[in-house]
C-alpha atoms as a PDB file:
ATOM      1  CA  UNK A   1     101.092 132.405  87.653  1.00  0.00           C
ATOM      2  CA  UNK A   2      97.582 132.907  86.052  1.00  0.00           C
ATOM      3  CA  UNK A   3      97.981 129.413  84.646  1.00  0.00           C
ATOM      4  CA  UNK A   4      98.668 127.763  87.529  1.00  0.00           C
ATOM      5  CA  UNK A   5      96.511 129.773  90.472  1.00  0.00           C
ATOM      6  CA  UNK A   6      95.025 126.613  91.469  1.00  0.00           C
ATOM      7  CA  UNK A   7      98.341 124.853  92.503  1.00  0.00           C
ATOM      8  CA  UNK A   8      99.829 127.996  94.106  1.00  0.00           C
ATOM      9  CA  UNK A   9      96.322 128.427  95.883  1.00  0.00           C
ATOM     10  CA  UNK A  10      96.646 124.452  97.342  1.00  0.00           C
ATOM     11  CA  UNK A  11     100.258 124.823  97.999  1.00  0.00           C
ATOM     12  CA  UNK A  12      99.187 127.349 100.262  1.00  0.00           C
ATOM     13  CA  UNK A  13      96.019 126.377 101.939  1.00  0.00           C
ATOM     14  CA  UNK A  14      97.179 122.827 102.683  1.00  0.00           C
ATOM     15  CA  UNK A  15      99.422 121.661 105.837  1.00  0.00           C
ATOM     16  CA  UNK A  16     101.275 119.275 104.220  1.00  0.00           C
ATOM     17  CA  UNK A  17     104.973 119.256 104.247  1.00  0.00           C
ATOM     18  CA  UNK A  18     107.494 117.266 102.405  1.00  0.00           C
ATOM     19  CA  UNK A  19     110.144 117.752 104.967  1.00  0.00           C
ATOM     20  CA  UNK A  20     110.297 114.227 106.191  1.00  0.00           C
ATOM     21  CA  UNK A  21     111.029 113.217 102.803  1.00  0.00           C
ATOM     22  CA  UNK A  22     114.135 115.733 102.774  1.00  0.00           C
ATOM     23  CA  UNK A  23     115.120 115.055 105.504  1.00  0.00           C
ATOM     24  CA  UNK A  24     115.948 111.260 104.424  1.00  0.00           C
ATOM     25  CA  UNK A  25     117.138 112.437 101.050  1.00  0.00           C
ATOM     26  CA  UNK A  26     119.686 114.361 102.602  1.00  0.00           C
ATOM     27  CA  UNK A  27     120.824 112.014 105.063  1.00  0.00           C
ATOM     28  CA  UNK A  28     121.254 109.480 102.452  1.00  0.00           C
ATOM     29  CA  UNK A  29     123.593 111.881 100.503  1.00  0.00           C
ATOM     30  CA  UNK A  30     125.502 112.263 103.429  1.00  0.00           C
ATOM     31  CA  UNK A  31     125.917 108.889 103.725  1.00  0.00           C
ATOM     32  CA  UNK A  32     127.034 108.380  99.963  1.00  0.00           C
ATOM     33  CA  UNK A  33     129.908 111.206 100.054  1.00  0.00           C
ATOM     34  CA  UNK A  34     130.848 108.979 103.532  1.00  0.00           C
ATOM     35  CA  UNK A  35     131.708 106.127 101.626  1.00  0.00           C
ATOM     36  CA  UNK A  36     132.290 107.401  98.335  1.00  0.00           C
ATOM     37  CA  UNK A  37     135.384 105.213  97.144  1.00  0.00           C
ATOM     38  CA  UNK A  38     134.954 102.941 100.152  1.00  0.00           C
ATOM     39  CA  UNK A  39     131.887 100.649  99.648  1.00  0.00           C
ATOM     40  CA  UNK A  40     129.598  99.160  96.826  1.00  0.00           C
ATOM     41  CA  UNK A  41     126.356  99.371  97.211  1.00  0.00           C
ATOM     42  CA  UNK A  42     125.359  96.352  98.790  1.00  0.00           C
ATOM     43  CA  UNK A  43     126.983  98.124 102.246  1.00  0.00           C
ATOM     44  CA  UNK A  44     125.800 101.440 101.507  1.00  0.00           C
ATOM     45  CA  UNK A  45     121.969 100.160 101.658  1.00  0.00           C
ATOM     46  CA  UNK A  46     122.728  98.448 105.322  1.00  0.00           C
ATOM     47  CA  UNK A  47     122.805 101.894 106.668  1.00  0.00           C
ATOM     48  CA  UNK A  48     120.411 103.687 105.047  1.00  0.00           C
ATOM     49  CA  UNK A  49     117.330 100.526 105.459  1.00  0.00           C
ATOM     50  CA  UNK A  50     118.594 100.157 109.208  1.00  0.00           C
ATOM     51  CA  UNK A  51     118.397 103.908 110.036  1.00  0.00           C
ATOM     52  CA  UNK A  52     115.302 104.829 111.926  1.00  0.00           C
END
């Protein structure tokens, strides 16, 4: 921890979240164990580059 006090101290000054970036990482798992077996990847990327 003593090594890296200056990243603990930013993680927890700052405001920043990464939860928009989650959030789209696990919807586009959910979408993959949808059509796992189902579709190739050319119809798997319709839904996730569509989505808002």
């Amino acid at each position: 921890m003593r090594r890296d006090r200056t990243a603990v101290l930013a993680a927890l000054s700052t405001t920043l979240t990464s939860g928009a970036v989650e959030g789209n990482a696990t919807r586009i798992k959910l979408l993959k164990r949808q059509m796992y077996g189902r579709a190739k990847l050319d119809l798997l990327r319709r839904p996730i580059f569509l989505a808002p």
